[in-house]
C-alpha atoms as a PDB file:
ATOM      1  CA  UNK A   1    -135.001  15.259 -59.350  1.00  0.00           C
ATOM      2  CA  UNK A   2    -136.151  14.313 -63.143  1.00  0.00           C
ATOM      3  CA  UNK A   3    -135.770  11.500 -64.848  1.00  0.00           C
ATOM      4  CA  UNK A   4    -134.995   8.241 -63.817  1.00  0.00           C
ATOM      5  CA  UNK A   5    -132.939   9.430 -60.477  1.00  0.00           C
ATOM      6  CA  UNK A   6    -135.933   7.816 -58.544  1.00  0.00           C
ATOM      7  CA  UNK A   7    -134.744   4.506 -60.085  1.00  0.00           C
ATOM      8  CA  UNK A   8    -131.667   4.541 -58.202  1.00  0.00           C
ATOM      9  CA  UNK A   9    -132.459   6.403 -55.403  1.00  0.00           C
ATOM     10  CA  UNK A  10    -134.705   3.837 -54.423  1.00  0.00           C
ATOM     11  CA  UNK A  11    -132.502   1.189 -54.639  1.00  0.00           C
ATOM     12  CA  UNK A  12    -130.516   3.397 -52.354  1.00  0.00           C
ATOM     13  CA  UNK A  13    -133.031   3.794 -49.870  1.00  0.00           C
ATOM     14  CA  UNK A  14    -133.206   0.220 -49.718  1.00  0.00           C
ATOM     15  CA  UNK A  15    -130.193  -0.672 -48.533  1.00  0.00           C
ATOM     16  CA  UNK A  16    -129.141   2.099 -46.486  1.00  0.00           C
ATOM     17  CA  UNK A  17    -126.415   4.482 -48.609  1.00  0.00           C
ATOM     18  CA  UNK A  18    -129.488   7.385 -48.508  1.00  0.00           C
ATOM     19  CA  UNK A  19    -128.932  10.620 -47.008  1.00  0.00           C
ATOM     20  CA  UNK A  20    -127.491  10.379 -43.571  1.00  0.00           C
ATOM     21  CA  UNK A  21    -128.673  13.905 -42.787  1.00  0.00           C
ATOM     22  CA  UNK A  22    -125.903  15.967 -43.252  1.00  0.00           C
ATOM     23  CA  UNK A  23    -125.836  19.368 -44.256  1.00  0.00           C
ATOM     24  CA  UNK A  24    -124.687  20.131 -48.450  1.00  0.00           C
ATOM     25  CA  UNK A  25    -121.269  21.586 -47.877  1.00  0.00           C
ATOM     26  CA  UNK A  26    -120.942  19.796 -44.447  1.00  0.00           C
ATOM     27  CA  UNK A  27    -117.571  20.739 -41.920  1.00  0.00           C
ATOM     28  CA  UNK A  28    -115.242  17.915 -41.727  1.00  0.00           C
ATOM     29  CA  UNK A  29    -117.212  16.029 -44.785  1.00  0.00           C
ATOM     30  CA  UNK A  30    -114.523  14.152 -46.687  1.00  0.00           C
ATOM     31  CA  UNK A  31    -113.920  16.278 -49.439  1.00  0.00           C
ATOM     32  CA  UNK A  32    -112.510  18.703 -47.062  1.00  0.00           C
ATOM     33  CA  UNK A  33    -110.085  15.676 -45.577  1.00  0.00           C
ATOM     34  CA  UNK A  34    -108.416  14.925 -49.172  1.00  0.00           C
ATOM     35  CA  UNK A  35    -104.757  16.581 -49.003  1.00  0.00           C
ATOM     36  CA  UNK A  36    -103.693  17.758 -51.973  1.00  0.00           C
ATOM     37  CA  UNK A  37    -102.119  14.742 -53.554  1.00  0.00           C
ATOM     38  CA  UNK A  38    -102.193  13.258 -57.129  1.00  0.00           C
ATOM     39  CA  UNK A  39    -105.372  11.672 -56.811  1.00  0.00           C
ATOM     40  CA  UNK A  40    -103.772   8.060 -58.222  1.00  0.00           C
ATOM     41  CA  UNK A  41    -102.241   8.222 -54.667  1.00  0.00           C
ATOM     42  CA  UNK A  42    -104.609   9.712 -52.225  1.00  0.00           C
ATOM     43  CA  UNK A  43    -106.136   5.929 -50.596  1.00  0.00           C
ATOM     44  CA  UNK A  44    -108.713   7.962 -48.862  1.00  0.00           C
ATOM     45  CA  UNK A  45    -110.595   7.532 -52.144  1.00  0.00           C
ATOM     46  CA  UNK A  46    -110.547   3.732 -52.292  1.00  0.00           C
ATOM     47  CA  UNK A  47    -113.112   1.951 -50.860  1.00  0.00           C
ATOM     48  CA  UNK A  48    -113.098  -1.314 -50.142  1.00  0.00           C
ATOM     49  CA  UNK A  49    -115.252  -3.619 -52.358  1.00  0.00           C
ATOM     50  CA  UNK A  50    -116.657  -5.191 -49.000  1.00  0.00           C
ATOM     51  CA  UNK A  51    -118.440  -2.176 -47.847  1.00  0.00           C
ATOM     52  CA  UNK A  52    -119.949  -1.450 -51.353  1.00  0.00           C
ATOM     53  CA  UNK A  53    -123.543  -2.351 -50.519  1.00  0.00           C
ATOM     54  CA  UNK A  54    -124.349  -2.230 -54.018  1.00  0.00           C
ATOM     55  CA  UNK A  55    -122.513  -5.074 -55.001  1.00  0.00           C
ATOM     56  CA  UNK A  56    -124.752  -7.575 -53.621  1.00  0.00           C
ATOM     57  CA  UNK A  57    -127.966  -6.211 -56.133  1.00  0.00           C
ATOM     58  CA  UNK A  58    -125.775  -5.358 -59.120  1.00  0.00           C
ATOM     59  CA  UNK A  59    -124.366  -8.968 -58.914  1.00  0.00           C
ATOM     60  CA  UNK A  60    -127.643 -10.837 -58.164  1.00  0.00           C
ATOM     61  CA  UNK A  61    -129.855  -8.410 -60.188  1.00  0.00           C
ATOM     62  CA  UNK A  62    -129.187  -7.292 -64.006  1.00  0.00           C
ATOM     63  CA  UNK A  63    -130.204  -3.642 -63.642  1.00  0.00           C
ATOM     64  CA  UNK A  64    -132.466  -2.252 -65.805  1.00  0.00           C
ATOM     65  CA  UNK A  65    -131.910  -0.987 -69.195  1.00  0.00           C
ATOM     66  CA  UNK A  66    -132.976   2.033 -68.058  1.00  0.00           C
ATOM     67  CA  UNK A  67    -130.098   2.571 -66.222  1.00  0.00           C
ATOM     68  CA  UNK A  68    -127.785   3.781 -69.456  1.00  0.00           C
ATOM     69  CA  UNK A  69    -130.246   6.063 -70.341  1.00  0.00           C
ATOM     70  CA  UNK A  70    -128.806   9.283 -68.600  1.00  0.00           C
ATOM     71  CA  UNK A  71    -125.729   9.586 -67.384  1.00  0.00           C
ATOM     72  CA  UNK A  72    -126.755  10.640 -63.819  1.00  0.00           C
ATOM     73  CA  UNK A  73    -128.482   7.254 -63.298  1.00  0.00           C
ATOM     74  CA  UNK A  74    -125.569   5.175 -64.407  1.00  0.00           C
ATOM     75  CA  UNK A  75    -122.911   7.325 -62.535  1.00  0.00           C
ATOM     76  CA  UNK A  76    -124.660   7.061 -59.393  1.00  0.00           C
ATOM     77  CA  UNK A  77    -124.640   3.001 -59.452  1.00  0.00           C
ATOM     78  CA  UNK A  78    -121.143   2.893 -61.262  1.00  0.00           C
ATOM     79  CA  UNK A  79    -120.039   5.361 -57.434  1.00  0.00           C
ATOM     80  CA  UNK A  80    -121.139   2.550 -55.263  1.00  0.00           C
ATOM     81  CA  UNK A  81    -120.617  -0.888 -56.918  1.00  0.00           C
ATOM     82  CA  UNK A  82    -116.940  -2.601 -57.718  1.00  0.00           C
ATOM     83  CA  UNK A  83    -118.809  -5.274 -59.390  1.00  0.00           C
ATOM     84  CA  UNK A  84    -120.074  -2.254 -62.084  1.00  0.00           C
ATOM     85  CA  UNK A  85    -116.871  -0.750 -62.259  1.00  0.00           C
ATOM     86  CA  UNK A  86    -114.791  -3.323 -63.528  1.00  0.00           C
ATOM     87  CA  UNK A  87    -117.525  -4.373 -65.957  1.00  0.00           C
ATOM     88  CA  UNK A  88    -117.879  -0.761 -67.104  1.00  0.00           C
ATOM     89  CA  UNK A  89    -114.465   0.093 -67.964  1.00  0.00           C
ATOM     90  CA  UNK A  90    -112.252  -0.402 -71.121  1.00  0.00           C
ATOM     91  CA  UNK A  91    -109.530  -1.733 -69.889  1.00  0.00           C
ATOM     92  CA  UNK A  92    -106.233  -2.025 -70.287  1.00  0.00           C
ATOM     93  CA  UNK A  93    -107.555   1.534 -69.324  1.00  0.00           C
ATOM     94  CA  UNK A  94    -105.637   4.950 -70.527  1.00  0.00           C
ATOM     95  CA  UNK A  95    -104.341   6.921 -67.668  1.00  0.00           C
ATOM     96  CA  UNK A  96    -103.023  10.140 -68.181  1.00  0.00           C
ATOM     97  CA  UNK A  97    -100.709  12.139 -65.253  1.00  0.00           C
ATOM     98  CA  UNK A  98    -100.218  15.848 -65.402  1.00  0.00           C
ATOM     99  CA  UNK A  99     -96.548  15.815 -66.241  1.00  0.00           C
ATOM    100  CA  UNK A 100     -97.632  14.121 -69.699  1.00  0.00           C
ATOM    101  CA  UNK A 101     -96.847  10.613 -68.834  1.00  0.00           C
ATOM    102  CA  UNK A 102     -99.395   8.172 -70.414  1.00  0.00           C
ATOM    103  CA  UNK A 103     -99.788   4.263 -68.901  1.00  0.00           C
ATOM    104  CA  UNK A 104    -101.983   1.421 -69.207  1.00  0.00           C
ATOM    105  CA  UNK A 105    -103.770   0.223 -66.208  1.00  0.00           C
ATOM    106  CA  UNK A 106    -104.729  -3.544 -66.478  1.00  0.00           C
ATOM    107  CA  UNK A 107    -107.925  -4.897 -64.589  1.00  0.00           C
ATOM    108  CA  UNK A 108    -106.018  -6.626 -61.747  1.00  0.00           C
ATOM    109  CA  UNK A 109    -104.611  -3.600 -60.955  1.00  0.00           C
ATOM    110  CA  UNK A 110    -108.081  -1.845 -61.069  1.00  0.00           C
ATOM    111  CA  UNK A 111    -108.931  -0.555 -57.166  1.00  0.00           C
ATOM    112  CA  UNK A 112    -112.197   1.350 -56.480  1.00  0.00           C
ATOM    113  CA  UNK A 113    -113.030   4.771 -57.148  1.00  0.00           C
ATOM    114  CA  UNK A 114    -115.480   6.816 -55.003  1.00  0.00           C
ATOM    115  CA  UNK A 115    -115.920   9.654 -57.699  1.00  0.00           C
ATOM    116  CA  UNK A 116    -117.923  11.805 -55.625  1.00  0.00           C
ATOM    117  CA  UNK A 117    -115.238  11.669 -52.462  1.00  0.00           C
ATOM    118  CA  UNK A 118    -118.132   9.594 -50.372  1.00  0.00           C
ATOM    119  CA  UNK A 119    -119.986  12.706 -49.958  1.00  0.00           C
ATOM    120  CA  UNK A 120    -123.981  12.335 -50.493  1.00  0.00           C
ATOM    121  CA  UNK A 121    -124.289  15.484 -52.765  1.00  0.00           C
ATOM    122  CA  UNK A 122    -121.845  16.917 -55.636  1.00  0.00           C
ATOM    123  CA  UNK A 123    -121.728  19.956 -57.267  1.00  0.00           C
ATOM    124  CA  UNK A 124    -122.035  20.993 -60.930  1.00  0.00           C
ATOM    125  CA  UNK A 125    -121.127  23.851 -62.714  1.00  0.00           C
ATOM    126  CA  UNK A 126    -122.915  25.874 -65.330  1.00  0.00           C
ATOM    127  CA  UNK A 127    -123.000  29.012 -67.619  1.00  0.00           C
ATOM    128  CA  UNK A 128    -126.720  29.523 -67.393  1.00  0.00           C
ATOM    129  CA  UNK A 129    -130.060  27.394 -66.909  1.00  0.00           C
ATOM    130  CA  UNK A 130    -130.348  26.115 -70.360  1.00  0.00           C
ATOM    131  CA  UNK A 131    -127.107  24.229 -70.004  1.00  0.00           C
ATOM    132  CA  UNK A 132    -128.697  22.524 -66.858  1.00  0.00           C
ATOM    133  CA  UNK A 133    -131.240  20.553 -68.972  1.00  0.00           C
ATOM    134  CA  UNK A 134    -128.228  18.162 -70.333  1.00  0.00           C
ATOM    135  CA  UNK A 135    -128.155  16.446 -67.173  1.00  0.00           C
ATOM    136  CA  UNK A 136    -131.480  15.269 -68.828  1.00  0.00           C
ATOM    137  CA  UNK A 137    -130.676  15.102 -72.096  1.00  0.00           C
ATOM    138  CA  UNK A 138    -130.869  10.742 -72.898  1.00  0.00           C
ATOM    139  CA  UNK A 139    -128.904  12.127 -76.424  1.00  0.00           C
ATOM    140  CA  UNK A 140    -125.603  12.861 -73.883  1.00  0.00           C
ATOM    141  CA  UNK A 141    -123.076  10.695 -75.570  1.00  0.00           C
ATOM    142  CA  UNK A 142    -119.756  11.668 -73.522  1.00  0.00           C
ATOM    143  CA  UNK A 143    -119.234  12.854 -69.560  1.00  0.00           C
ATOM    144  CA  UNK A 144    -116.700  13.296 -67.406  1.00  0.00           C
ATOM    145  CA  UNK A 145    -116.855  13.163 -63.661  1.00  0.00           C
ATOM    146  CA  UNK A 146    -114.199  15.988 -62.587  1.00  0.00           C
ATOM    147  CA  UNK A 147    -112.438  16.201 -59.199  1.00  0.00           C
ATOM    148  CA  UNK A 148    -111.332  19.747 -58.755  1.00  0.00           C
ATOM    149  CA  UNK A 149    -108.237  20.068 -55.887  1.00  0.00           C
ATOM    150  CA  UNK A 150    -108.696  24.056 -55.452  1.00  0.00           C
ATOM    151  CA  UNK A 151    -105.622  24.349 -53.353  1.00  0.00           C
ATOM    152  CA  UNK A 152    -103.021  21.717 -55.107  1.00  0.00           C
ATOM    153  CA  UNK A 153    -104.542  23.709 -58.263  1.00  0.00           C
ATOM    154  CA  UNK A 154    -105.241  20.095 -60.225  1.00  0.00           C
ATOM    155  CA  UNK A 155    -108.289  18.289 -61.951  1.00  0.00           C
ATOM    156  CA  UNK A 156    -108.518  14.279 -61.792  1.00  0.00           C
ATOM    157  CA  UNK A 157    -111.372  13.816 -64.865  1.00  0.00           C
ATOM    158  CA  UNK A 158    -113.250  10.602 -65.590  1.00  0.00           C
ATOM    159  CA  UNK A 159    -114.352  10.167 -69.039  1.00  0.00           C
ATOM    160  CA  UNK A 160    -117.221   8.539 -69.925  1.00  0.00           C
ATOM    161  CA  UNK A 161    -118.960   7.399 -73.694  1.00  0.00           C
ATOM    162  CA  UNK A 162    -121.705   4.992 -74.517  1.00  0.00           C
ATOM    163  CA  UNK A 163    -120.788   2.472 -76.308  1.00  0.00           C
ATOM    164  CA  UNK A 164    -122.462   3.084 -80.197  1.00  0.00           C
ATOM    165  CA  UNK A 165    -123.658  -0.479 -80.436  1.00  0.00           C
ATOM    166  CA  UNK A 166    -124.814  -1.618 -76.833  1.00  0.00           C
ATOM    167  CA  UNK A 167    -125.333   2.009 -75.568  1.00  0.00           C
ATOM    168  CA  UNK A 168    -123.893   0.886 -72.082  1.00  0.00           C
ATOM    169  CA  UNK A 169    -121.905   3.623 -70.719  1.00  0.00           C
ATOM    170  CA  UNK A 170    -117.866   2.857 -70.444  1.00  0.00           C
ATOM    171  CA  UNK A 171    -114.950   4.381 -68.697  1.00  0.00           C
ATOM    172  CA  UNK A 172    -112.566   4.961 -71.206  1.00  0.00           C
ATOM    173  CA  UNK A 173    -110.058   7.313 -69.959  1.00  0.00           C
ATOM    174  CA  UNK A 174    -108.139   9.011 -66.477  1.00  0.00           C
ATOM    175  CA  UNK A 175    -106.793  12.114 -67.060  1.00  0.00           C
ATOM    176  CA  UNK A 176    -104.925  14.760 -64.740  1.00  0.00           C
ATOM    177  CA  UNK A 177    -104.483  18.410 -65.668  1.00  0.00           C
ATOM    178  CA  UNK A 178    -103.282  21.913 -64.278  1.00  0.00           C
ATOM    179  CA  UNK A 179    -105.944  24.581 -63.897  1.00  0.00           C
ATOM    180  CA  UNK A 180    -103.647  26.273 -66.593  1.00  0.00           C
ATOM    181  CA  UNK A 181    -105.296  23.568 -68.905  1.00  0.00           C
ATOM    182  CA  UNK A 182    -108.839  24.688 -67.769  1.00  0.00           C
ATOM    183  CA  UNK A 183    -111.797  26.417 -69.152  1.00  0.00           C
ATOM    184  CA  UNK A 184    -112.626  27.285 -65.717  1.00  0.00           C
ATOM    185  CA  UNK A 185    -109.092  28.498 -64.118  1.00  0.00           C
ATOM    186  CA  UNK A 186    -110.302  32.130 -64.131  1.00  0.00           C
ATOM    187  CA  UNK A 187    -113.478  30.974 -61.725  1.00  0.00           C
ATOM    188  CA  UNK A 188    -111.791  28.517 -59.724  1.00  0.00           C
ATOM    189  CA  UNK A 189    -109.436  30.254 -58.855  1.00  0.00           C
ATOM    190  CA  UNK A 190    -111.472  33.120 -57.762  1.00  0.00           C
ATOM    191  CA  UNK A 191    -113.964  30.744 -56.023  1.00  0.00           C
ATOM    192  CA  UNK A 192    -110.615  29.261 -54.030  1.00  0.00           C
ATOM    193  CA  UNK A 193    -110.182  32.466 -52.589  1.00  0.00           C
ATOM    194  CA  UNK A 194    -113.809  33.443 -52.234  1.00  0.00           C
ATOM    195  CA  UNK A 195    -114.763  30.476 -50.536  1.00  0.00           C
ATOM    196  CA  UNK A 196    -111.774  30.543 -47.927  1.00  0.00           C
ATOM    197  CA  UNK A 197    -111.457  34.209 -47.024  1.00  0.00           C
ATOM    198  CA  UNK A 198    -114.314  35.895 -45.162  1.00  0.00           C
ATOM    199  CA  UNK A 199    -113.418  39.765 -46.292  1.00  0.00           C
ATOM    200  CA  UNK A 200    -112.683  39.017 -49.800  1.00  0.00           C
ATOM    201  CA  UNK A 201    -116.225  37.285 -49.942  1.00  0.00           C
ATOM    202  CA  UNK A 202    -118.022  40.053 -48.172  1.00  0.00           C
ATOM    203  CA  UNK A 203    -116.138  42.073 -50.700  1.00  0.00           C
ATOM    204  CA  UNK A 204    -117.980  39.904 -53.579  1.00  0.00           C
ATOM    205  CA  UNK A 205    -121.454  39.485 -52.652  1.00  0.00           C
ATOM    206  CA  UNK A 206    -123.604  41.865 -54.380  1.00  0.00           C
ATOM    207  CA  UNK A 207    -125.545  44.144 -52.050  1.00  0.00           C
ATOM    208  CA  UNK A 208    -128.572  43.548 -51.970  1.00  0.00           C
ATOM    209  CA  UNK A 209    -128.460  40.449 -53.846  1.00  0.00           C
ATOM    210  CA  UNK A 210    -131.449  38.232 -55.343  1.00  0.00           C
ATOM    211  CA  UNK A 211    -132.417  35.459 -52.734  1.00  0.00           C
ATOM    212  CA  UNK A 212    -134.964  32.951 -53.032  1.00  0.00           C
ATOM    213  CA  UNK A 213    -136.486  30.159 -50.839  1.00  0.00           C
ATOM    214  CA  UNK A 214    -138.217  27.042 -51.045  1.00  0.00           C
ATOM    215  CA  UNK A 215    -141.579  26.861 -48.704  1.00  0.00           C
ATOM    216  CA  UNK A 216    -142.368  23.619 -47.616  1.00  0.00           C
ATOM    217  CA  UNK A 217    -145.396  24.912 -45.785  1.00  0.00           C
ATOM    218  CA  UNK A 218    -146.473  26.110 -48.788  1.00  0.00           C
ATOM    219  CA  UNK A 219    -146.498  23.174 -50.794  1.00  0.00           C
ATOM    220  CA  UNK A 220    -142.976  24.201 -52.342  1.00  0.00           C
ATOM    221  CA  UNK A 221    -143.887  26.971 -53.049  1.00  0.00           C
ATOM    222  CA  UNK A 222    -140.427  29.530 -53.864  1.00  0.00           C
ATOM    223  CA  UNK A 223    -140.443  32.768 -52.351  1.00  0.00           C
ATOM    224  CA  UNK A 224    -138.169  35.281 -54.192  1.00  0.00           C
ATOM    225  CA  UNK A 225    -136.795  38.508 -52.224  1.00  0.00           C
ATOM    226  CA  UNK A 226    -133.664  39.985 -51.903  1.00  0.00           C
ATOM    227  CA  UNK A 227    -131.518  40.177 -48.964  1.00  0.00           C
ATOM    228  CA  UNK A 228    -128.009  42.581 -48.186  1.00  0.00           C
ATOM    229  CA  UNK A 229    -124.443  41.136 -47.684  1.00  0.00           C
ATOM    230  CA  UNK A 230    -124.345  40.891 -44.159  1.00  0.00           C
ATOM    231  CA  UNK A 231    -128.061  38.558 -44.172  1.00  0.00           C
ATOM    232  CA  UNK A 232    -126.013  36.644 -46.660  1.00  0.00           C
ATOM    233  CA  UNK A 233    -123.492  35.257 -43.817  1.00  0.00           C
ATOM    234  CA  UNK A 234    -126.753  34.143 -41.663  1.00  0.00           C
ATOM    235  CA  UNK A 235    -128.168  32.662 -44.019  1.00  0.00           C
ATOM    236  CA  UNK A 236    -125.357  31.192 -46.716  1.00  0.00           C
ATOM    237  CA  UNK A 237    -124.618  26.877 -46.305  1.00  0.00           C
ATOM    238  CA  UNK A 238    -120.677  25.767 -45.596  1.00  0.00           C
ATOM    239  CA  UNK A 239    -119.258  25.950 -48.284  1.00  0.00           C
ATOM    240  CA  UNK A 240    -116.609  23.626 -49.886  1.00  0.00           C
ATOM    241  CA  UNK A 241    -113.213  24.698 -49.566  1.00  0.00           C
ATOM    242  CA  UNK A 242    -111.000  21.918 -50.747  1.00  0.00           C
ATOM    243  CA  UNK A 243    -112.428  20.016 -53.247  1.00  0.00           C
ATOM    244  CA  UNK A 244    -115.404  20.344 -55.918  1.00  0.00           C
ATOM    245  CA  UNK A 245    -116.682  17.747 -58.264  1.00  0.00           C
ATOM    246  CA  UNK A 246    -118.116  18.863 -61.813  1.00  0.00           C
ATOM    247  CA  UNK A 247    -119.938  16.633 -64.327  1.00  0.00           C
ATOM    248  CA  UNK A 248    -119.564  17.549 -68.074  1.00  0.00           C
ATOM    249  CA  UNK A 249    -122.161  16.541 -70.207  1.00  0.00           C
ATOM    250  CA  UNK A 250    -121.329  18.510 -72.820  1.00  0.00           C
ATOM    251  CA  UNK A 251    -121.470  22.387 -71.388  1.00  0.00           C
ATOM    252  CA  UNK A 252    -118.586  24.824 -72.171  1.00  0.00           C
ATOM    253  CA  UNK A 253    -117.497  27.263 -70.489  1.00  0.00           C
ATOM    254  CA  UNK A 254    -115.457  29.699 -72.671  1.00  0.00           C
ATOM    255  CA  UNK A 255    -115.764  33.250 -72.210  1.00  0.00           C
ATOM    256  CA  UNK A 256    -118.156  32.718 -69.286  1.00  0.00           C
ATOM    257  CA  UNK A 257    -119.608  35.894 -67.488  1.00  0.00           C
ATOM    258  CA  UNK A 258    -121.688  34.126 -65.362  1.00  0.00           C
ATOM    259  CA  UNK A 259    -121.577  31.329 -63.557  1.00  0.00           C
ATOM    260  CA  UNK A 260    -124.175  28.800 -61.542  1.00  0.00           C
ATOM    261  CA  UNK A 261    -122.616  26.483 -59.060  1.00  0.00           C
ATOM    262  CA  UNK A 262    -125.331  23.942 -58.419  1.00  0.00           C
ATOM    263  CA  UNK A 263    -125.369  21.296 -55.160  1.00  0.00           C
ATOM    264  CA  UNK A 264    -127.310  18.344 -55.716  1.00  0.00           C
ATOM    265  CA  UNK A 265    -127.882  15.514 -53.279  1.00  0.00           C
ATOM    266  CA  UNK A 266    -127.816  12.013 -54.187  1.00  0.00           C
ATOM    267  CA  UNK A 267    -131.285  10.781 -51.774  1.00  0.00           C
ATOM    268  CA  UNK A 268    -132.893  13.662 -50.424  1.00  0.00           C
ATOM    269  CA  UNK A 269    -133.816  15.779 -53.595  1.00  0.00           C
ATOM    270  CA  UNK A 270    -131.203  18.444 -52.153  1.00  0.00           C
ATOM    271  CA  UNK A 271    -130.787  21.753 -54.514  1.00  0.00           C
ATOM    272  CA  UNK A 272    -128.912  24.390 -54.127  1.00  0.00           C
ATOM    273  CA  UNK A 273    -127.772  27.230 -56.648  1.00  0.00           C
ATOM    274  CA  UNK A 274    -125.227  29.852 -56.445  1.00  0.00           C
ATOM    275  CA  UNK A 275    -125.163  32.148 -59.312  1.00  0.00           C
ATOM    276  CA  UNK A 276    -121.711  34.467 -60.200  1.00  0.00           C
ATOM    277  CA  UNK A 277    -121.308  36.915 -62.438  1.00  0.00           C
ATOM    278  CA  UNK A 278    -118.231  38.442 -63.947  1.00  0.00           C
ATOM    279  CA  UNK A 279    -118.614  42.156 -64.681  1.00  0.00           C
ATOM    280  CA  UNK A 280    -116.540  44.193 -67.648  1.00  0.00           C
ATOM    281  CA  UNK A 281    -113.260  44.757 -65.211  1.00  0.00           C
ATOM    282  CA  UNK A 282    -113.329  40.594 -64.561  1.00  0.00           C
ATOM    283  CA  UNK A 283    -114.740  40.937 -61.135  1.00  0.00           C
ATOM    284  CA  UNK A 284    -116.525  38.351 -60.332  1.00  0.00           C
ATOM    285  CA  UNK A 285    -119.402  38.469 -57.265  1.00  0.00           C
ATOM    286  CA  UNK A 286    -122.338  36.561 -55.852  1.00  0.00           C
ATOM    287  CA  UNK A 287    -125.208  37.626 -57.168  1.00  0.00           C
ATOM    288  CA  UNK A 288    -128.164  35.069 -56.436  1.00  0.00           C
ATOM    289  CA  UNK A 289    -128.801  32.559 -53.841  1.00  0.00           C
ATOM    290  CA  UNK A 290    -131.300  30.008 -54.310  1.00  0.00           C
ATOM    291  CA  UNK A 291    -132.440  27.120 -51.872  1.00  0.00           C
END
């Protein structure tokens, strides 16, 4: 990964929350254990500050400056310390439910978030590549961390600014929604079904479709072919059913004909990408597989 991921992911690797080897899109990973709950009620996402490993070098440490200057660094820190969290949120903080009911929460009543679901990867959606170099844009002023329940048909979105005069990034908001209240219903609710129901994916892979590999033998080297629908189900990853996470860090997605559903891991340098494209009839199908 670019930028200053190898900041954090060394302080990772140094006390043990790295990559415990596990496949992107893992059976029985804990995305695919969340029921479909409100979120504000689903304690499978609390963690308990005690196990936060973080804690210890976020407390004992002032991290570096560096650490506000893109999003992904500070997110990934904010994940796995309690200590961070309630320092990095505006509290009393604004939470929003999707019937329309607006609270306050207060600090003491603050209990720890695991935005990512306590996977070691999350996934990211884009319209096309050029959207993809935000993640690396140190301009990014406002994100959003987005937990997307594909069967309960709701989004649980973390908003994020940095803060004009310190330009540390802040929590500033919780917000649930309805797909209905989506730019991405259309795709997610095709993915839902796409991603749970063998036949109606075979139906929507493109045949052949583009497929291209990483070589680690040849000093990364990526080797591009193409490979037909039935190769597809040798070769495709598990694929989340339940759950995705999306960062916004600025991308839209209105009127979106194509689609790239990156994976990312956290430690390992993990990518995946999964490109779909809607044709003129609003079909959407795989069309590119990339690894």
């Amino acid at each position: 990964m670019k930028g200053n991921w190898p900041i954090v992911l060394f302080l990772a690797a140094t006390i043990g929350v790295g990559c415990t080897h596990r496949q992107p899109f893992g059976k029985g990973e804990t995305a695919a254990s969340v029921p479909d709950l409100p979120f504000f009620t689903d304690d499978s996402t609390f963690t308990d500050a005690d196990t936060l490993l973080l804690d210890d070098q976020v407390e004992d440490a002032p991290l570096p400056v560096s650490i506000d200057e893109l999003f992904d660094d500070f997110v990934f820190v904010f994940e796995q310390s309690n200590h961070l969290q309630r320092q990095r949120i505006h509290f009393p903080l604004t939470i929003q439910q999707a019937n329309g009911e607006t609270h306050l929460m207060q600090q003491a009543d603050w209990t720890h978030r695991s935005l990512f679901l306590g996977q070691d990867y999350c996934t990211v959606l884009w319209r096309n590549r050029r959207q993809m170099n935000l993640a690396q844009d140190p301009d990014v002023s406002a994100a959003s961390v987005e937990q997307i329940f594909l069967h309960s048909r709701l989004i649980e979105a973390y908003d994020f600014e940095r803060d004009s005069t310190s330009g540390r990034w802040m929590l500033t908001r919780q917000r649930q929604y309805p797909f209905e209240h989506c730019d991405l219903q259309g795709f997610l609710d095709f993915y839902r079904q796409w991603a749970t129901d063998s036949i109606y994916q075979r139906q929507h892979v493109q045949n052949p479709m583009r497929f291209v590999v990483t070589d680690e033998n040849e000093e990364f080297e990526a080797i591009e072919g193409t490979i037909d629908v039935d190769q597809w189900f040798e070769f495709k990853p598990d694929l989340p059913q339940d759950v995705l996470t999306n960062i916004r860090y600025g991308q839209s997605y209105q009127n979106a004909h194509r689609m790239i559903l990156q994976v990312r891991g956290f430690s390992n340098g993990l990518q995946n990408l999964l490109t779909f494209q809607c044709d003129a009839t609003g079909r959407w199908r795989l069309t590119a597989y990339e690894n």
